[in-house]
C-alpha atoms as a PDB file:
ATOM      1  CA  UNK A   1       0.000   0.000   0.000  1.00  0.00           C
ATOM      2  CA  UNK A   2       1.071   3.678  -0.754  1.00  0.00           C
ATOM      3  CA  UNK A   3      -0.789   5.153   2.246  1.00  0.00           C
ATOM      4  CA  UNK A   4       2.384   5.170   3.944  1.00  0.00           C
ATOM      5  CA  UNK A   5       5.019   6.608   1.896  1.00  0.00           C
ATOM      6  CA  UNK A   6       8.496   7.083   2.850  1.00  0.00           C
ATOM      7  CA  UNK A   7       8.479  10.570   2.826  1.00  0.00           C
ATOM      8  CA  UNK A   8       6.277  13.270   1.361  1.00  0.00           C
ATOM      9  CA  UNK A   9       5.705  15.103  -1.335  1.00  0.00           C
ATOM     10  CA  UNK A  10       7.489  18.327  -1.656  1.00  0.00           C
ATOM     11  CA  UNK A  11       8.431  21.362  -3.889  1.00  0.00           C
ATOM     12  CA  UNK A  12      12.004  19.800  -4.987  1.00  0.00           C
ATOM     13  CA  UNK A  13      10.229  17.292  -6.617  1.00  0.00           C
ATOM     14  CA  UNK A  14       8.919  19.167  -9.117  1.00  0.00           C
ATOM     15  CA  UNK A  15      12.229  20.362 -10.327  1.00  0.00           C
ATOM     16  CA  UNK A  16      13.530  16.720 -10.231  1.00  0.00           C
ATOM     17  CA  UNK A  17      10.963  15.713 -12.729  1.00  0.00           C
ATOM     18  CA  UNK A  18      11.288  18.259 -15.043  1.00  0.00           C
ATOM     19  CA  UNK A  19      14.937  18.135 -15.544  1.00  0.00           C
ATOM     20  CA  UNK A  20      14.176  14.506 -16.206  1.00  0.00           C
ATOM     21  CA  UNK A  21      11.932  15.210 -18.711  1.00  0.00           C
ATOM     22  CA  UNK A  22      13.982  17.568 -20.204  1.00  0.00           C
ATOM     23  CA  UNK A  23      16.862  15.419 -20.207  1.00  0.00           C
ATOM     24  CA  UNK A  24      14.747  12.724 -22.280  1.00  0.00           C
ATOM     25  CA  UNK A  25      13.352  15.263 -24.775  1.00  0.00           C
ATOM     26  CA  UNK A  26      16.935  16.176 -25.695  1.00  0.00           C
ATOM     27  CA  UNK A  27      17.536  12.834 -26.452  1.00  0.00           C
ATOM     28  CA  UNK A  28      14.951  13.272 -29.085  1.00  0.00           C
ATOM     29  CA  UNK A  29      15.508  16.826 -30.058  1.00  0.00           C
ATOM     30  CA  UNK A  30      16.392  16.260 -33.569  1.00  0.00           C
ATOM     31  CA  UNK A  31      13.257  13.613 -33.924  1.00  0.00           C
ATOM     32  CA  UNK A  32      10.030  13.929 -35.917  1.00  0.00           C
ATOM     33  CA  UNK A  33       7.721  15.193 -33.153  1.00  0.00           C
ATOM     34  CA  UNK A  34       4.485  15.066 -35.120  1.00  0.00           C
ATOM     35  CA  UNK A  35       4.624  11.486 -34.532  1.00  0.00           C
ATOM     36  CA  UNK A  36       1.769  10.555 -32.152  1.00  0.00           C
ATOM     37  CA  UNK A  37       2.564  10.487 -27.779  1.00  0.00           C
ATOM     38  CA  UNK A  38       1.789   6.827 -27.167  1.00  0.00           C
ATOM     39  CA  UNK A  39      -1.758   5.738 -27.134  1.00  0.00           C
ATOM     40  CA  UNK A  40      -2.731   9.540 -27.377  1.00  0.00           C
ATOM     41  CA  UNK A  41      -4.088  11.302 -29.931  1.00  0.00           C
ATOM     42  CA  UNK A  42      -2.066  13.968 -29.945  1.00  0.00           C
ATOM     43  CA  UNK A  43       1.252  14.173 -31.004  1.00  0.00           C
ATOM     44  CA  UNK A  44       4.554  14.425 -29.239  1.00  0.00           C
ATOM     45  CA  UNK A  45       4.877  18.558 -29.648  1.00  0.00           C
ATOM     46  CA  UNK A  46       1.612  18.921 -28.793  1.00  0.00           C
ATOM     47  CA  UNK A  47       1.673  16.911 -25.522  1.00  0.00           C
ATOM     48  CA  UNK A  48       4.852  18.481 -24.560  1.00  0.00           C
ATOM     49  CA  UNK A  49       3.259  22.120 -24.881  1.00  0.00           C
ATOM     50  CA  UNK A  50       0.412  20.642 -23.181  1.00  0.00           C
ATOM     51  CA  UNK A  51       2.655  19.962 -20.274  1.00  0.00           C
ATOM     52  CA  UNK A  52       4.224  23.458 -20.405  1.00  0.00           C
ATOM     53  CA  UNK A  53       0.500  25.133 -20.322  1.00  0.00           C
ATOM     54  CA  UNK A  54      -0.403  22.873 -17.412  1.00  0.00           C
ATOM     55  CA  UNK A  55       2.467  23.954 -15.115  1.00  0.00           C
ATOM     56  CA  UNK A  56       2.499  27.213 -16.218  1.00  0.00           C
ATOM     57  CA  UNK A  57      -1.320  27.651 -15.116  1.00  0.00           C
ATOM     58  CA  UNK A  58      -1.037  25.822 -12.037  1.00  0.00           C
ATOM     59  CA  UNK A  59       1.906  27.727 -11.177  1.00  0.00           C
ATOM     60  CA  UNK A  60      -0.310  31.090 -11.906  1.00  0.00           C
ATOM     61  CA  UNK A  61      -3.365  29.609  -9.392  1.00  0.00           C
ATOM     62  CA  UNK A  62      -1.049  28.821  -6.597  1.00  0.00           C
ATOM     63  CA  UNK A  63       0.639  31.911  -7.161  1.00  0.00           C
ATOM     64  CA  UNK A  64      -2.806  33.872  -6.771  1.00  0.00           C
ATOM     65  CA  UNK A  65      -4.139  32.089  -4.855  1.00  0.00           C
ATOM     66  CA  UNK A  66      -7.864  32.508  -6.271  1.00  0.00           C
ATOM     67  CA  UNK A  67     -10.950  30.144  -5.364  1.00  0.00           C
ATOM     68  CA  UNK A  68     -12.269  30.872  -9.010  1.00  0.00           C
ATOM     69  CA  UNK A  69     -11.223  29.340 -12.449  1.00  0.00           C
ATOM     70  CA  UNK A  70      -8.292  32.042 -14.616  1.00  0.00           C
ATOM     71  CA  UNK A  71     -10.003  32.562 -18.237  1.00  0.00           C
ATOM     72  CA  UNK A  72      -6.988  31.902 -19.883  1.00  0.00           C
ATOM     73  CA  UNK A  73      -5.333  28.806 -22.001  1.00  0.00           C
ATOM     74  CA  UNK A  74      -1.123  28.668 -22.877  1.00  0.00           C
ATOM     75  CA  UNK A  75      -0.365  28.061 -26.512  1.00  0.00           C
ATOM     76  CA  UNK A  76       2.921  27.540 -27.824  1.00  0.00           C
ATOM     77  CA  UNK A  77       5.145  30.760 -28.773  1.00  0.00           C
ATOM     78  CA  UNK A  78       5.420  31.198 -32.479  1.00  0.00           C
ATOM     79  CA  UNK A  79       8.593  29.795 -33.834  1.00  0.00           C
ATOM     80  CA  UNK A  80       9.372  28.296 -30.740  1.00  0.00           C
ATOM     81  CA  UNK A  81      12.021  25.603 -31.686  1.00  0.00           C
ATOM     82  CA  UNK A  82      12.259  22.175 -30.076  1.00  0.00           C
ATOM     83  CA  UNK A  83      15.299  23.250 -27.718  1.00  0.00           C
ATOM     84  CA  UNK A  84      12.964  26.475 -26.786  1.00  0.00           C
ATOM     85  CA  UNK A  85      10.008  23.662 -25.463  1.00  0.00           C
ATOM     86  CA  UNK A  86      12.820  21.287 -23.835  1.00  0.00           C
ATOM     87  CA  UNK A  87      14.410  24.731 -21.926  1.00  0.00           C
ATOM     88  CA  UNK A  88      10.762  25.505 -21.065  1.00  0.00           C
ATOM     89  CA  UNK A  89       9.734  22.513 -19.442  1.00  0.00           C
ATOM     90  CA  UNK A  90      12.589  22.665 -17.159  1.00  0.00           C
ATOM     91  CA  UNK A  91      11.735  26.320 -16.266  1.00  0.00           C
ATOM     92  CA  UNK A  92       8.243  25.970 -15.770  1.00  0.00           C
ATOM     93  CA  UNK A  93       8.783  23.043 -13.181  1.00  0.00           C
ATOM     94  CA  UNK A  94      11.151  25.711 -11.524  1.00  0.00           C
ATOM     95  CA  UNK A  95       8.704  28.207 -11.390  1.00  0.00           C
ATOM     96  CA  UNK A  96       6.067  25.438  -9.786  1.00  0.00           C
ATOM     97  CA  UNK A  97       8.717  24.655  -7.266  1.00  0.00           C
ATOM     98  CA  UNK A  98       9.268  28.192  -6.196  1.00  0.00           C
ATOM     99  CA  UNK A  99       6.081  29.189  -6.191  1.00  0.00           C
ATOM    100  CA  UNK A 100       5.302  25.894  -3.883  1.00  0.00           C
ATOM    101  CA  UNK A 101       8.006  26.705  -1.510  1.00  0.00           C
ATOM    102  CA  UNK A 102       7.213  30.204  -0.880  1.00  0.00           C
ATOM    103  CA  UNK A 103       3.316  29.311  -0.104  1.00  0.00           C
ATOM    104  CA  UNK A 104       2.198  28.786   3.378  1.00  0.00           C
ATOM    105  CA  UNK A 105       0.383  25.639   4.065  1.00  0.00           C
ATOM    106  CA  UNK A 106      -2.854  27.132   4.923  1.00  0.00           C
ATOM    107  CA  UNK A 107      -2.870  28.511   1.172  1.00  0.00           C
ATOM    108  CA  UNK A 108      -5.442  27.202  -0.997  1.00  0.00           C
ATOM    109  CA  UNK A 109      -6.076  27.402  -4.927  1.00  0.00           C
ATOM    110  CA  UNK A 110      -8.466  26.787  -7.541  1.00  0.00           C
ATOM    111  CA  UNK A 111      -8.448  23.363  -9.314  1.00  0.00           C
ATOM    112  CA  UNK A 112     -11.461  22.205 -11.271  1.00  0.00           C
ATOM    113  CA  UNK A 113     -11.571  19.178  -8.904  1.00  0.00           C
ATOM    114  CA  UNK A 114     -11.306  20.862  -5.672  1.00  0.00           C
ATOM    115  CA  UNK A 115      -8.819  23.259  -3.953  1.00  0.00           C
ATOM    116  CA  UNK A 116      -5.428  22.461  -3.410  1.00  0.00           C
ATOM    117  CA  UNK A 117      -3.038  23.345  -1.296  1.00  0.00           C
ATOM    118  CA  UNK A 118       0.563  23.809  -2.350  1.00  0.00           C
ATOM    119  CA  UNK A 119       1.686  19.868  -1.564  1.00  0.00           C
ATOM    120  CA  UNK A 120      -1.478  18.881  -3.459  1.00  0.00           C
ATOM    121  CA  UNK A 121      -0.250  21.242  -6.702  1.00  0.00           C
ATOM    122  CA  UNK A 122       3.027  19.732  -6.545  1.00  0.00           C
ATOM    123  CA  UNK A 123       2.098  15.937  -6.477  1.00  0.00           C
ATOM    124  CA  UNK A 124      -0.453  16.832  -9.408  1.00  0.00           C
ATOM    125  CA  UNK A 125       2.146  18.364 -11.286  1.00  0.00           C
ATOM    126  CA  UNK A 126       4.571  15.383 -11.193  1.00  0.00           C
ATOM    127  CA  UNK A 127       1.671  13.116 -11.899  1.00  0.00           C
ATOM    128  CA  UNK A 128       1.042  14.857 -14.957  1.00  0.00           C
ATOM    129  CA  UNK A 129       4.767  15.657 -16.211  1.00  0.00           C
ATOM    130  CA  UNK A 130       5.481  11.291 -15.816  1.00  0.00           C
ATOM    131  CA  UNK A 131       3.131  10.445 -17.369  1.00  0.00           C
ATOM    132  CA  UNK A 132       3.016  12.397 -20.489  1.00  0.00           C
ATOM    133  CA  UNK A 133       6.648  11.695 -20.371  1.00  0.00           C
ATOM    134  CA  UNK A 134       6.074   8.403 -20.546  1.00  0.00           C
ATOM    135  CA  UNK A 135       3.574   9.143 -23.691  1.00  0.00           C
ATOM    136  CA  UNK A 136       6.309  11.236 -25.452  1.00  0.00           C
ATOM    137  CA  UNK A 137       9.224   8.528 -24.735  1.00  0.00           C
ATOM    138  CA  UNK A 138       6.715   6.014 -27.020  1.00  0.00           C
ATOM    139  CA  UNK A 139       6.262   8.275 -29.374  1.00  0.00           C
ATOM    140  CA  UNK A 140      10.009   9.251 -30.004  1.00  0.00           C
ATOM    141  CA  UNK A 141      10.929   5.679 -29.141  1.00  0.00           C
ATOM    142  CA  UNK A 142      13.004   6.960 -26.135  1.00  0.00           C
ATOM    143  CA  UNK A 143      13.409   5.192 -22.617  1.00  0.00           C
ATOM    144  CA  UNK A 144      12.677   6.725 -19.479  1.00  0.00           C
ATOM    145  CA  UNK A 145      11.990   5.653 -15.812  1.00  0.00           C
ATOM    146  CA  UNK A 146      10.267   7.582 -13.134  1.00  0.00           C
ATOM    147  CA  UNK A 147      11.847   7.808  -9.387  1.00  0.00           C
ATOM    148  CA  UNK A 148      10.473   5.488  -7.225  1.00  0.00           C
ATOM    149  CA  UNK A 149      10.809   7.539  -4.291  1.00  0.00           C
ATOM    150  CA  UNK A 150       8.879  10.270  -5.890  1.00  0.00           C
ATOM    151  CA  UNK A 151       6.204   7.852  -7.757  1.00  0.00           C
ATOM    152  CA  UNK A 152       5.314   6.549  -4.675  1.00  0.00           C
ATOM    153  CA  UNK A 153       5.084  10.000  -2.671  1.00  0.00           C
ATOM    154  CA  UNK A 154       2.451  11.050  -5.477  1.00  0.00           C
ATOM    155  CA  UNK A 155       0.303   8.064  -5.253  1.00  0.00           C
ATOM    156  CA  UNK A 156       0.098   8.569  -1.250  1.00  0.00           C
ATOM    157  CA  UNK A 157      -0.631  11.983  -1.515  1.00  0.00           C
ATOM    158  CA  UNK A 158      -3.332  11.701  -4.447  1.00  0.00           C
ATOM    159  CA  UNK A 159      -4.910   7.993  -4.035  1.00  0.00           C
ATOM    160  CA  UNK A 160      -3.785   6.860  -0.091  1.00  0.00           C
ATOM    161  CA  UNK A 161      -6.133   4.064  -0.349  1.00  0.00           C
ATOM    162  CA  UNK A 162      -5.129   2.407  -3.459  1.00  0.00           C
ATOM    163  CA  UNK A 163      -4.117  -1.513  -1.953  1.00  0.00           C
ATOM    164  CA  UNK A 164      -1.475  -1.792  -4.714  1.00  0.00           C
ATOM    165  CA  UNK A 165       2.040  -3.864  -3.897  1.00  0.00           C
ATOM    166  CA  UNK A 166       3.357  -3.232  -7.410  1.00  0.00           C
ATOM    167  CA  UNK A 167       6.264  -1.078  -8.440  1.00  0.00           C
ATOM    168  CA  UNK A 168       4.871   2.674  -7.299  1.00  0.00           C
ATOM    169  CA  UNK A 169       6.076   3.760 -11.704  1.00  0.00           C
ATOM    170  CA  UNK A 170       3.880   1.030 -13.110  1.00  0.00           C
ATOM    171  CA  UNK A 171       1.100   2.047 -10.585  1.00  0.00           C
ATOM    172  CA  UNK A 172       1.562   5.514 -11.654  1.00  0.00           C
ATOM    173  CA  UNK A 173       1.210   4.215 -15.350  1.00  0.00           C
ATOM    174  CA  UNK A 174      -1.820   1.992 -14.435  1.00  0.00           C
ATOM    175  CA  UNK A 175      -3.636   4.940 -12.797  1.00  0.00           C
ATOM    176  CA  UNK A 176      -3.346   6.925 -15.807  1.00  0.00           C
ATOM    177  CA  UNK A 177      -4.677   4.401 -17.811  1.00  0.00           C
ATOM    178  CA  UNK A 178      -1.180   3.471 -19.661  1.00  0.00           C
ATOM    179  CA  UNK A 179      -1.089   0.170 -18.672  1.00  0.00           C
ATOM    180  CA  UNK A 180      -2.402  -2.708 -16.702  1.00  0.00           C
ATOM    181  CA  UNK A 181      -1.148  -4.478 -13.508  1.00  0.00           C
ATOM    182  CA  UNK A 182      -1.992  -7.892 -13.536  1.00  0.00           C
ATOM    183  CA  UNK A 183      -5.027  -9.284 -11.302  1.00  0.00           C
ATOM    184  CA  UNK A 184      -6.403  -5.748 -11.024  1.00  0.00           C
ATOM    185  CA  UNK A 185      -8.997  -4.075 -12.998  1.00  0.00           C
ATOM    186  CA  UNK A 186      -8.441  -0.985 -14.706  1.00  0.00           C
ATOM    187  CA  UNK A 187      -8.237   2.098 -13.062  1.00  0.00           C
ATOM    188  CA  UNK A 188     -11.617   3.822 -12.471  1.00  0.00           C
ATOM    189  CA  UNK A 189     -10.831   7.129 -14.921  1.00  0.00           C
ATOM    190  CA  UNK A 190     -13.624   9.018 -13.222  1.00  0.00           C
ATOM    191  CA  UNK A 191     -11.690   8.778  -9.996  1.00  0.00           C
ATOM    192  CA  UNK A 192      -9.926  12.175  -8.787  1.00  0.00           C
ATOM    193  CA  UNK A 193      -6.918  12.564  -6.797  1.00  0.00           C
ATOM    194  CA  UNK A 194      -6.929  14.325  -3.165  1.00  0.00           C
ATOM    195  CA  UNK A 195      -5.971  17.682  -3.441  1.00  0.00           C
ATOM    196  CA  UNK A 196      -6.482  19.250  -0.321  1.00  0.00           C
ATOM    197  CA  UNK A 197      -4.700  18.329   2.438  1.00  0.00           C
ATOM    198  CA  UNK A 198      -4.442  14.680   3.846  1.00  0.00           C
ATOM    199  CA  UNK A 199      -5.772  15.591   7.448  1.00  0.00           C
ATOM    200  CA  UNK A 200      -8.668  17.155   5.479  1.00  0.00           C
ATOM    201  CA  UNK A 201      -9.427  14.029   3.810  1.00  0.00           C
ATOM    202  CA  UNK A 202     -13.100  12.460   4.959  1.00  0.00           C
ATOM    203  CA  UNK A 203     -11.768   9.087   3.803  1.00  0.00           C
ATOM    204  CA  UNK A 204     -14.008   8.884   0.760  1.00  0.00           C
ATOM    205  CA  UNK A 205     -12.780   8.477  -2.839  1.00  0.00           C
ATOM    206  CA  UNK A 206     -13.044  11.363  -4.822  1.00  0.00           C
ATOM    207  CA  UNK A 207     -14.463  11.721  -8.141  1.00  0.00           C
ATOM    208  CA  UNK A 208     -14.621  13.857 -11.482  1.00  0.00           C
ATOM    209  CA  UNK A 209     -17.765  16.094 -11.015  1.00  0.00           C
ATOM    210  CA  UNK A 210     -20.129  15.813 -14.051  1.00  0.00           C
ATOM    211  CA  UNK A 211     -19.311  19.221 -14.782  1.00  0.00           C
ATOM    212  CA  UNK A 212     -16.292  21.271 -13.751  1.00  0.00           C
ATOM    213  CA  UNK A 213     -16.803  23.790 -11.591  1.00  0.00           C
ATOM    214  CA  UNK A 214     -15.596  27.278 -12.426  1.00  0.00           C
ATOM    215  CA  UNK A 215     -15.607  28.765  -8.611  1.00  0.00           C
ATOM    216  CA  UNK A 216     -15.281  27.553  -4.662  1.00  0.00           C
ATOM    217  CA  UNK A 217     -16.776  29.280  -2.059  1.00  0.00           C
ATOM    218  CA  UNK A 218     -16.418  28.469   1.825  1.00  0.00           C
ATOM    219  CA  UNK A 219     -18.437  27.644   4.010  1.00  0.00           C
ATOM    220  CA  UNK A 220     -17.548  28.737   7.289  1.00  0.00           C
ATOM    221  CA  UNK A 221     -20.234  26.733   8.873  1.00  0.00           C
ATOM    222  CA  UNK A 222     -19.357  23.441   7.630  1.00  0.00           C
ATOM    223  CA  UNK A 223     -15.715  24.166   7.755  1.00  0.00           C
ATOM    224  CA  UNK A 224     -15.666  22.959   3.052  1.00  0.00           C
ATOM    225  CA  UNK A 225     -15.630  24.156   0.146  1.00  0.00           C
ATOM    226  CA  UNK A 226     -18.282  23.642  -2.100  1.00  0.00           C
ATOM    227  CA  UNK A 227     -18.571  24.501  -5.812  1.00  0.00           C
ATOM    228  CA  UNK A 228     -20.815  27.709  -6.967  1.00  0.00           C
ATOM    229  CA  UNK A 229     -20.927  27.349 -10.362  1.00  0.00           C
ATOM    230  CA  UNK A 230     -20.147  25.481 -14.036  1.00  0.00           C
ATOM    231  CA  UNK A 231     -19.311  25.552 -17.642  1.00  0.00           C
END
């Protein structure tokens, strides 16, 4: 089981990842990267500006902090080479680990499936920058391997009741829906991670509203947040 990992999530992490990432992209620098990422259907630029806009907006909701959704969606700079992507990548994870550092832990911000604090940004972050690395490595027929120290830290901090024994990078591919672990169904894809907080966690599994909200307001009463509105 994950519930118990052997240390924590934290800020550092982020920048570990990325310069991983990075380091496997340069490896394919030269590459055709219109081939398709994997099983996606998007091909490898496009999933690696994908992960740029991701950290780049999480980075700007922890950074202000705000309960309600930012209007605004990263593309990729025109001309922007494949070097310019690879450099960015590593930057952006930077800029999510600074950002992290810097926040107190009371701080919470906006995601679509509940609001996070710092620790909860960070572990969603890596999460997202494996496995898409994993989805460009196919594609450019590359190799890379995740940290085990840090695959398992994300797992207990997003899903700490997932009864898994296997190897915490092919239960981070299995939860993403990359691959299977034998004897165990499929990953439930309508499952959410835990964002806020551990010692704010109810115990209940968590789950992809039917439609993202767009704001959280709270509720000093019940001591949650709830969401106010949708697209």
């Amino acid at each position: 089981m994950f519930a118990m990992a052997s240390r924590p999530i934290c800020p550092g992490d982020a920048v570990t990842v990325a310069v991983l990432v990075a380091e496997m992209l340069r490896r394919g620098a030269d590459a055709d990267w219109s081939v398709k990422a994997g099983s996606l259907e998007w091909d490898v630029e496009r999933t690696v500006v994908h992960i740029l806009g991701s950290l780049a907006k999480h980075t700007l909701y922890l950074a202000s902090r705000t309960s309600r959704y930012i209007a605004w969606s990263g593309q990729k700079f025109p001309g922007a080479t494949h070097a310019d992507l690879i450099h960015s990548v590593e930057w952006c994870g930077r800029a999510l680990a600074n950002v992290a550092a810097e926040t107190p832990p009371d701080v919470r911000a906006f995601h679509t499936l509940g609001m996070a604090d710092a620790e909860g940004y960070v572990a969603l972050d890596c999460f997202h920058m494996l496995e898409h690395a994993h989805d460009v490595a196919l594609g450019l027929e590359l190799y890379f391997d995740a940290p085990s120290e840090i695959c398992e830290a994300v797992l207990a901090r997003h899903y700490p009741w997932l009864p898994i024994d296997a190897a915490p990078w092919s239960t981070l591919l299995w939860v993403a829906g990359r691959t299977v672990i034998p004897g165990q169904d499929p990953f439930d894809q309508f499952i959410g991670p835990v964002l806020a907080p551990l010692a704010e966690w109810d115990g209940s599994i968590p789950r992809h509203p039917p439609k993202p909200p767009t704001e959280w307001v709270f509720e000093r009463e019940q001591r949650r947040w709830r969401p106010v509105a949708a697209y």
